[in-house]
Protein backbone atom coordinates (compact mmCIF):
# COMPACT_ATOMS: atom_id res chain seq x y z
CA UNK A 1 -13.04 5.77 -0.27
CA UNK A 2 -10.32 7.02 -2.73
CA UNK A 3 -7.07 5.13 -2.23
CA UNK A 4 -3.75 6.88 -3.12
CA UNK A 5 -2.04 4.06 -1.86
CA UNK A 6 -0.86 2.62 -5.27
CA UNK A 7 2.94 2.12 -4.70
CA UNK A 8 1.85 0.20 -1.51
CA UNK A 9 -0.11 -2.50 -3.18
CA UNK A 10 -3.17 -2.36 -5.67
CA UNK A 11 -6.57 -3.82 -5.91
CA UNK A 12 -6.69 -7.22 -7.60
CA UNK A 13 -7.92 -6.61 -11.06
CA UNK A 14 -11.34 -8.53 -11.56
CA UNK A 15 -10.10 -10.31 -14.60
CA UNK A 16 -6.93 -11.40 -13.03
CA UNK A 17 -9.01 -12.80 -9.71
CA UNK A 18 -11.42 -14.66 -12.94
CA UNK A 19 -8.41 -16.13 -14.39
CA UNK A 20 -6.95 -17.39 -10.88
CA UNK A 21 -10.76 -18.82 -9.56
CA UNK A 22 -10.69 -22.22 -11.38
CA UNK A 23 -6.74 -23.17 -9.29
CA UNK A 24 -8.46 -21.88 -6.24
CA UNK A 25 -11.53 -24.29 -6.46
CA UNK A 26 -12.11 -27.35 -8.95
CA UNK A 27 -8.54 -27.24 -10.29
CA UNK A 28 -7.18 -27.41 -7.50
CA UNK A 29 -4.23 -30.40 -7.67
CA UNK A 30 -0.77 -30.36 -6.98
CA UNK A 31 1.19 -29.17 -10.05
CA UNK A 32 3.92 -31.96 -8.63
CA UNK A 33 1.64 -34.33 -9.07
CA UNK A 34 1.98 -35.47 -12.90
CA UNK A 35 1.04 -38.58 -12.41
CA UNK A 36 -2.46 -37.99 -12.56
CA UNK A 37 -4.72 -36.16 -15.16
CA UNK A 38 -5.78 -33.26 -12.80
CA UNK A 39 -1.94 -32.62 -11.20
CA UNK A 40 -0.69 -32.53 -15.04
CA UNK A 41 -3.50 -30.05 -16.03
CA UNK A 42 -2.55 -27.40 -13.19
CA UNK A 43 1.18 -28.35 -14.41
CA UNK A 44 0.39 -27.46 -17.86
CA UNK A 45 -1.55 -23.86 -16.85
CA UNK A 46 1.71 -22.99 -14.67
CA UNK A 47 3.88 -23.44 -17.64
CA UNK A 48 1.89 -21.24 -19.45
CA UNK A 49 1.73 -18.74 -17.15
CA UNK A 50 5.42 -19.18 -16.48
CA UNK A 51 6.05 -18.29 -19.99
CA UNK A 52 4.18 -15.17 -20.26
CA UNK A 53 5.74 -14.04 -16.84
CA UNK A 54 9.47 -14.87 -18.59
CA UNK A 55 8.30 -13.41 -21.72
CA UNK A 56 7.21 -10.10 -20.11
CA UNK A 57 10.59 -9.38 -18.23
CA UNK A 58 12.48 -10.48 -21.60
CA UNK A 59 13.68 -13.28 -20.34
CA UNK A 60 13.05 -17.66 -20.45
CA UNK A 61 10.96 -19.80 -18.45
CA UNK A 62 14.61 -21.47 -16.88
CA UNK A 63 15.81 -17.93 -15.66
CA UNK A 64 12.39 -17.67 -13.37
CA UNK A 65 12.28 -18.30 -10.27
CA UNK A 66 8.75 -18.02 -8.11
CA UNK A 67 8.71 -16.75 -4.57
CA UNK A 68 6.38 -14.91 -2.42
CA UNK A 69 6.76 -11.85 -3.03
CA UNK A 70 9.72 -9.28 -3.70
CA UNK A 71 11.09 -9.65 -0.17
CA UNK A 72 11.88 -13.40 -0.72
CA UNK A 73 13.47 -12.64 -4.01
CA UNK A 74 15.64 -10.13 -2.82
CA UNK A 75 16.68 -12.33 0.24
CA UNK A 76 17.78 -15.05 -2.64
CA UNK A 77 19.16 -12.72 -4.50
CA UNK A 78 21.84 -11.51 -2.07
CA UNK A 79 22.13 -14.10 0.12
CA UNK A 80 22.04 -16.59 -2.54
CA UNK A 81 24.47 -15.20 -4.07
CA UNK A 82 26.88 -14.63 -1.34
CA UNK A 83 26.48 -18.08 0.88
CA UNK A 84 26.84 -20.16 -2.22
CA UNK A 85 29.63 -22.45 -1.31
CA UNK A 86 31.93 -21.01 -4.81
CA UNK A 87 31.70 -17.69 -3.79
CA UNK A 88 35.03 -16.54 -2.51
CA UNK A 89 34.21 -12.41 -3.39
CA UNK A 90 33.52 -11.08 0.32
CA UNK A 91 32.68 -7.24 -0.61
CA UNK A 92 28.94 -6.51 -1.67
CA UNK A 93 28.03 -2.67 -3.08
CA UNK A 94 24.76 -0.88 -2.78
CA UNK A 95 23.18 2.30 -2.11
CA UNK A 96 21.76 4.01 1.35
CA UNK A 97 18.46 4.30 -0.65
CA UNK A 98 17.36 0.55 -1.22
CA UNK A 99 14.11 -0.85 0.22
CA UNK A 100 14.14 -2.30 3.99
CA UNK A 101 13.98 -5.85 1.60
CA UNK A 102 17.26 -5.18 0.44
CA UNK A 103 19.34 -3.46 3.48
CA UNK A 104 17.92 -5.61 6.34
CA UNK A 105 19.66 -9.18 4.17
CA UNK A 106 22.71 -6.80 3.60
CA UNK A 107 23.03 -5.95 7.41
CA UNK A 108 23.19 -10.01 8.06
CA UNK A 109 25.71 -10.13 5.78
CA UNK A 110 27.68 -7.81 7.44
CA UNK A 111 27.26 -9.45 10.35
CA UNK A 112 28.45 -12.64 8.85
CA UNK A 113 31.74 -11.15 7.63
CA UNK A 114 31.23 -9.84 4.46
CA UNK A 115 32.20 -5.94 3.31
CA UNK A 116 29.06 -4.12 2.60
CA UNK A 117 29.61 -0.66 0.92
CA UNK A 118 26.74 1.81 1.04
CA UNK A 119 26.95 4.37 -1.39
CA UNK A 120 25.39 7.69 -1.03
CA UNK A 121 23.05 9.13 -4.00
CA UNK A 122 22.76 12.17 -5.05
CA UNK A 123 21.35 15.19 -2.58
CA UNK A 124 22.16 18.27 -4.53
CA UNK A 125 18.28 20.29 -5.64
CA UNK A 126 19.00 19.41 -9.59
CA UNK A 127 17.83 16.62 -12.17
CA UNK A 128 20.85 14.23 -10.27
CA UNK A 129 18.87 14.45 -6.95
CA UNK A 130 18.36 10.68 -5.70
CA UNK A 131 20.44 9.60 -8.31
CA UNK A 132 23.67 7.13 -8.35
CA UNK A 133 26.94 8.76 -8.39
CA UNK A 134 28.15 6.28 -10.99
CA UNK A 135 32.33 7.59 -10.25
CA UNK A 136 31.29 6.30 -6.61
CA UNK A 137 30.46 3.42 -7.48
CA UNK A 138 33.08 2.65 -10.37
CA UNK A 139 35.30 3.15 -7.44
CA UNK A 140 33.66 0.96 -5.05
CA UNK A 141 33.03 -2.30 -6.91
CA UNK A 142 36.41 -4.17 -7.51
CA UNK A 143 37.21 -7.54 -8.08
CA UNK A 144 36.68 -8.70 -3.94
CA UNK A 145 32.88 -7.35 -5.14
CA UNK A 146 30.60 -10.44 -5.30
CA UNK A 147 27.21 -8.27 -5.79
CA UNK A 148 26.16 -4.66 -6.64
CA UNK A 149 22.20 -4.17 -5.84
CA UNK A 150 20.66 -0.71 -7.05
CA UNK A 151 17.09 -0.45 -7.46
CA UNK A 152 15.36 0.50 -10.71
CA UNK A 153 12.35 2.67 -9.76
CA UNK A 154 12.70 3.67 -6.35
CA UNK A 155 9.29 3.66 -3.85
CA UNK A 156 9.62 6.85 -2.53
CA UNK A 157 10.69 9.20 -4.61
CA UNK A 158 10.68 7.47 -8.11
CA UNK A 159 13.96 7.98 -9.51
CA UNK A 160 14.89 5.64 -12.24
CA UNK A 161 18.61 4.85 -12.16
CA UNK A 162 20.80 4.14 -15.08
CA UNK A 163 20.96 0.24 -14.44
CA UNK A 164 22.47 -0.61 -18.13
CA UNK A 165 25.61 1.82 -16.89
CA UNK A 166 25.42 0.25 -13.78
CA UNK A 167 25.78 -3.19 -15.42
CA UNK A 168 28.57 -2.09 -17.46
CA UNK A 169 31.02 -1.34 -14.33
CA UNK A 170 29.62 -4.59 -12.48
CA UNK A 171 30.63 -6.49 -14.86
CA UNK A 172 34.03 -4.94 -15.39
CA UNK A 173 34.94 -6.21 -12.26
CA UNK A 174 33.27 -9.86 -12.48
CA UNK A 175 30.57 -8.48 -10.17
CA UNK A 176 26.75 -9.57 -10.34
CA UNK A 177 24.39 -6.75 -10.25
CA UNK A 178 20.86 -7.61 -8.44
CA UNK A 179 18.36 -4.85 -9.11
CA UNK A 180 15.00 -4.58 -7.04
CA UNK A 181 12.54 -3.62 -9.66
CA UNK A 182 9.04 -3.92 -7.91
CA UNK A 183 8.01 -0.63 -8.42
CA UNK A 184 8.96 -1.05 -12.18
CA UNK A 185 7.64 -4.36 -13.40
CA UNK A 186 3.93 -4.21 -14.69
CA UNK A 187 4.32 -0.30 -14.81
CA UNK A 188 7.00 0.31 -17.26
CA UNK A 189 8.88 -1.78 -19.84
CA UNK A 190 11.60 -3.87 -18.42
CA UNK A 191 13.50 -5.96 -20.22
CA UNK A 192 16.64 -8.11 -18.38
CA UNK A 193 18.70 -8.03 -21.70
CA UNK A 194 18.38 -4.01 -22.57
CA UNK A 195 18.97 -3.70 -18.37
CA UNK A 196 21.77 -6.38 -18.36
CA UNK A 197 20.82 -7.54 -15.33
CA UNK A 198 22.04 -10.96 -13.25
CA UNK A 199 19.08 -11.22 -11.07
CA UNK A 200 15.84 -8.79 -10.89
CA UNK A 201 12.69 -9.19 -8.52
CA UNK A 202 9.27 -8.44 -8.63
CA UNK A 203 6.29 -9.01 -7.18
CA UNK A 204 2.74 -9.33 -8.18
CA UNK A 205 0.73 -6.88 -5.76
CA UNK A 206 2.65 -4.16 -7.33
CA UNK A 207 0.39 -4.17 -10.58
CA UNK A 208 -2.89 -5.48 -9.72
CA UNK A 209 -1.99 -8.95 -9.17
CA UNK A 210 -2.21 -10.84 -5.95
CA UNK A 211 -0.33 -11.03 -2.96
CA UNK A 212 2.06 -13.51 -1.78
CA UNK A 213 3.53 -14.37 -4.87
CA UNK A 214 6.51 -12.65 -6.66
CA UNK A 215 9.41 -13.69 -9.26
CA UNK A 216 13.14 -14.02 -9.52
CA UNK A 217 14.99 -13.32 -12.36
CA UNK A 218 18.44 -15.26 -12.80
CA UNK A 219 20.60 -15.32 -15.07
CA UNK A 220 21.17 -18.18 -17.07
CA UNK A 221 22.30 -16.95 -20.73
CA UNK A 222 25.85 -14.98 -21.49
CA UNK A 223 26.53 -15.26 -17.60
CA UNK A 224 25.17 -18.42 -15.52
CA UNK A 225 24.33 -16.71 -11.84
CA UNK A 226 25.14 -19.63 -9.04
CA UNK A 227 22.78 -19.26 -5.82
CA UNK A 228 22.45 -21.07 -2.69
CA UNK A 229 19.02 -21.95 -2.29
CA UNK A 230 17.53 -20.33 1.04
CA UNK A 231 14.87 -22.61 1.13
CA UNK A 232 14.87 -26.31 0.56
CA UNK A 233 12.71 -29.63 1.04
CA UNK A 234 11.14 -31.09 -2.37
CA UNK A 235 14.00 -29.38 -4.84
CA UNK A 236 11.11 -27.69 -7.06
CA UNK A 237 12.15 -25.06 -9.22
CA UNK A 238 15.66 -26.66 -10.36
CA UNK A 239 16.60 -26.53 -6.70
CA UNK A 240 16.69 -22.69 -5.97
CA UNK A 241 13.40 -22.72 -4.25
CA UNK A 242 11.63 -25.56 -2.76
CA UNK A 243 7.97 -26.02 -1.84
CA UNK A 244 4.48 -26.25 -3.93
CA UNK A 245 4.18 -24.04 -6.52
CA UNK A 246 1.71 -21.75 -5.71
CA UNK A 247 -0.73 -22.20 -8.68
CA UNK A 248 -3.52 -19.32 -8.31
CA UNK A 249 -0.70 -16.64 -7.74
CA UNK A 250 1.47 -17.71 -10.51
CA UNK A 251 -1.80 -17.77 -13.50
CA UNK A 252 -2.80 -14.39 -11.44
CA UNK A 253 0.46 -12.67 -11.90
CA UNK A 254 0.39 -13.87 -15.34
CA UNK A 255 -3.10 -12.59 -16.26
CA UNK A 256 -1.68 -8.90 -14.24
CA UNK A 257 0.66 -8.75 -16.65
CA UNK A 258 -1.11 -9.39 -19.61
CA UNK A 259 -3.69 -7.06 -18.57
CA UNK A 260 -0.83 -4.46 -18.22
CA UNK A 261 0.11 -4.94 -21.46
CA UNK A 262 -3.27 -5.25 -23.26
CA UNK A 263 -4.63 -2.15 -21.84
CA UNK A 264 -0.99 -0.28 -22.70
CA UNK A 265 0.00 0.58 -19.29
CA UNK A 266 3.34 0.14 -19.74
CA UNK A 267 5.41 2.88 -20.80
CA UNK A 268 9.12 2.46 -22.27
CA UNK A 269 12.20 3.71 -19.78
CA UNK A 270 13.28 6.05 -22.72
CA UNK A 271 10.07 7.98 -22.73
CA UNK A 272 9.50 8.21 -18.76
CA UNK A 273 13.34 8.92 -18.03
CA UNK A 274 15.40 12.41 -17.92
CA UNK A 275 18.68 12.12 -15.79
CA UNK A 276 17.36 9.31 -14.13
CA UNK A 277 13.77 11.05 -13.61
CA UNK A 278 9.95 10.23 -14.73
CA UNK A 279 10.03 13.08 -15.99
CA UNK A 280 7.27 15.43 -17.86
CA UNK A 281 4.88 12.25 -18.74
CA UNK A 282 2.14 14.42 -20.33
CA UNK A 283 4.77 14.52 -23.00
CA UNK A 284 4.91 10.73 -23.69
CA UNK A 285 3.02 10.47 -26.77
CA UNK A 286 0.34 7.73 -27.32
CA UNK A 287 0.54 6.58 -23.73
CA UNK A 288 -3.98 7.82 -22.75
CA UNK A 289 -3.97 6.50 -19.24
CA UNK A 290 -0.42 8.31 -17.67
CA UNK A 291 -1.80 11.44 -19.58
CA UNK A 292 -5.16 10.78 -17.61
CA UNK A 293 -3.10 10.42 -14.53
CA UNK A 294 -0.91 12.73 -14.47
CA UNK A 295 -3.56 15.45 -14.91
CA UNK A 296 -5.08 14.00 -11.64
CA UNK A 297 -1.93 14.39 -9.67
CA UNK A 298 -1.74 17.69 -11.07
CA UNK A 299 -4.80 18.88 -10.20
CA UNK A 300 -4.52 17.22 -7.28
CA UNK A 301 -1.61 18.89 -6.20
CA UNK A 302 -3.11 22.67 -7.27
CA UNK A 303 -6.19 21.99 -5.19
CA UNK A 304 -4.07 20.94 -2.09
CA UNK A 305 -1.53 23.78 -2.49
CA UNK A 306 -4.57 26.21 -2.40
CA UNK A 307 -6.23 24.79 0.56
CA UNK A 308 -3.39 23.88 2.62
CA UNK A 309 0.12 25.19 3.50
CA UNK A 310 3.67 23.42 3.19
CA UNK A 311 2.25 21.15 0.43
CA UNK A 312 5.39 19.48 -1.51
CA UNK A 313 5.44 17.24 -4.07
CA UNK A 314 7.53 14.23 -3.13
CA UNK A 315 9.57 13.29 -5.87
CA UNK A 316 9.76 14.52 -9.47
């Protein structure tokens, strides 16, 4: 079988399922559990892990948050942000675009009273198409706007937006930005600080990792981000997110992301990104495996087009 699924989910990596199968049979304790010699050894791989998840994102092991996955992070990213008992901004901003994730938690806010803006993106055929309308949105977000949410790579088409401008008018206006980078973590180089980002999720799946586990970034340096936990019982996690940490899927997403690293996988915004596009990659220089790729989809894409009619490519 060839699987062009990719953006859906990816195969666990063999190394990453080696690093994970030692928490998912002999070390198998409860992390909470530091009382004991085997509960402080899983405690001690999670903070390791922990830290090479923080380090890869550019941010610290306090501004982490685990979760299962990217739809749980965005759900504590918005709603967190908006329930929390200090919030008194009742206007949220984002774009018709997002991922089911982000507009099915915005709908419920609507429905619990709060303004939700939906900004259009960009339609016209140029390099803008898919792309935030940034005078849109200057105009949108004002200081009733609790959150903006944009996301960084999108899923279907793969438009990068501009989040650092983004950041720059959210924060005009006092407004948090959340961005939904799943599609973007493990693949290219994202870093919180160069982004500006309050709050950023991810999930492992996305880049060979395993399933059921994914990450929360929030904000704890320049600008401390307040969120209403959405799940609680046991206060793990400083509160935000309670329940056993789950051990195998926090060393595997750590051991994905090395791997991503190591083998040079990721490729820097600058390089990928043309008016908001991944655009011409053959072009990036010393990066051997998207060179290797994209002469696949190329090729890919000529064979098709001669064989079949109405082929498009969807995206850039």
């Amino acid at each position: 079988m060839i699987y062009f699924d990719n953006h859906s989910t990816t195969q666990l990596d063999p190394e990453v399922l080696a690093a994970m199968m030692p928490l998912l049979t002999w070390q198998f304790a409860n992390p909470g559990s530091v009382t004991h010699v085997a509960g402080r050894e899983v405690a001690e791989r999670i903070e390791i892990a922990l830290a090479q998840i923080a380090n890869s994102i550019g941010g610290t092991v306090d501004e982490l948050v685990i979760t299962s996955g990217a739809t749980e992070s965005n759900n504590l990213a918005l709603l967190g942000t908006c329930f929390h008992p200090r919030q008194k901004r009742r206007k949220v901003v984002s774009m018709t675009t997002e991922h089911r994730a982000v507009l099915d938690p915005l709908s419920r806010l609507a429905r619990s009273g709060f303004e939700v803006v939906m900004l259009p993106v960009h339609t016209n055929e140029d390099t803008l198409a898919g792309m935030v309308d940034l005078q849109r949105l200057d105009d949108a977000v004002d200081e009733q706007t609790a959150i903006v949410s944009v996301m960084l790579a999108n899923n279907e088409i793969g438009v990068i937006q501009p989040i650092a401008e983004i950041a720059k008018i959210c924060h005009r206006s006092g407004a948090l930005l959340h961005t939904d980078a799943t599609q973007a973590v493990g693949r290219i180089v994202v870093d919180v600080d160069d982004l500006d980002v309050d709050l950023m999720s991810f999930s492992a799946h996305k880049f060979y990792g395993p399933k059921g586990v994914g990450g929360l970034f929030v904000r704890r340096r320049q600008r401390i981000v307040k969120l209403q936990s959405q799940i609680v019982g046991g206060g793990q996690q400083n509160n935000f997110r309670s329940g056993t940490l789950n051990s195998p899927g926090i060393v595997g997403m750590a051991a994905a992301l090395q791997l991503c690293q190591k083998n040079n996988s990721l490729h820097p915004i600058a390089q990928l990104e043309t008016n908001g596009f991944l655009h011409d990659p053959v072009a990036c220089d010393g990066v051997e495996e998207w060179r290797r790729i994209s002469r696949l989809t190329q090729r890919l894409y000529q064979r098709l087009s001669q064989e079949l009619e109405l082929v498009a490519l969807n995206g850039p």
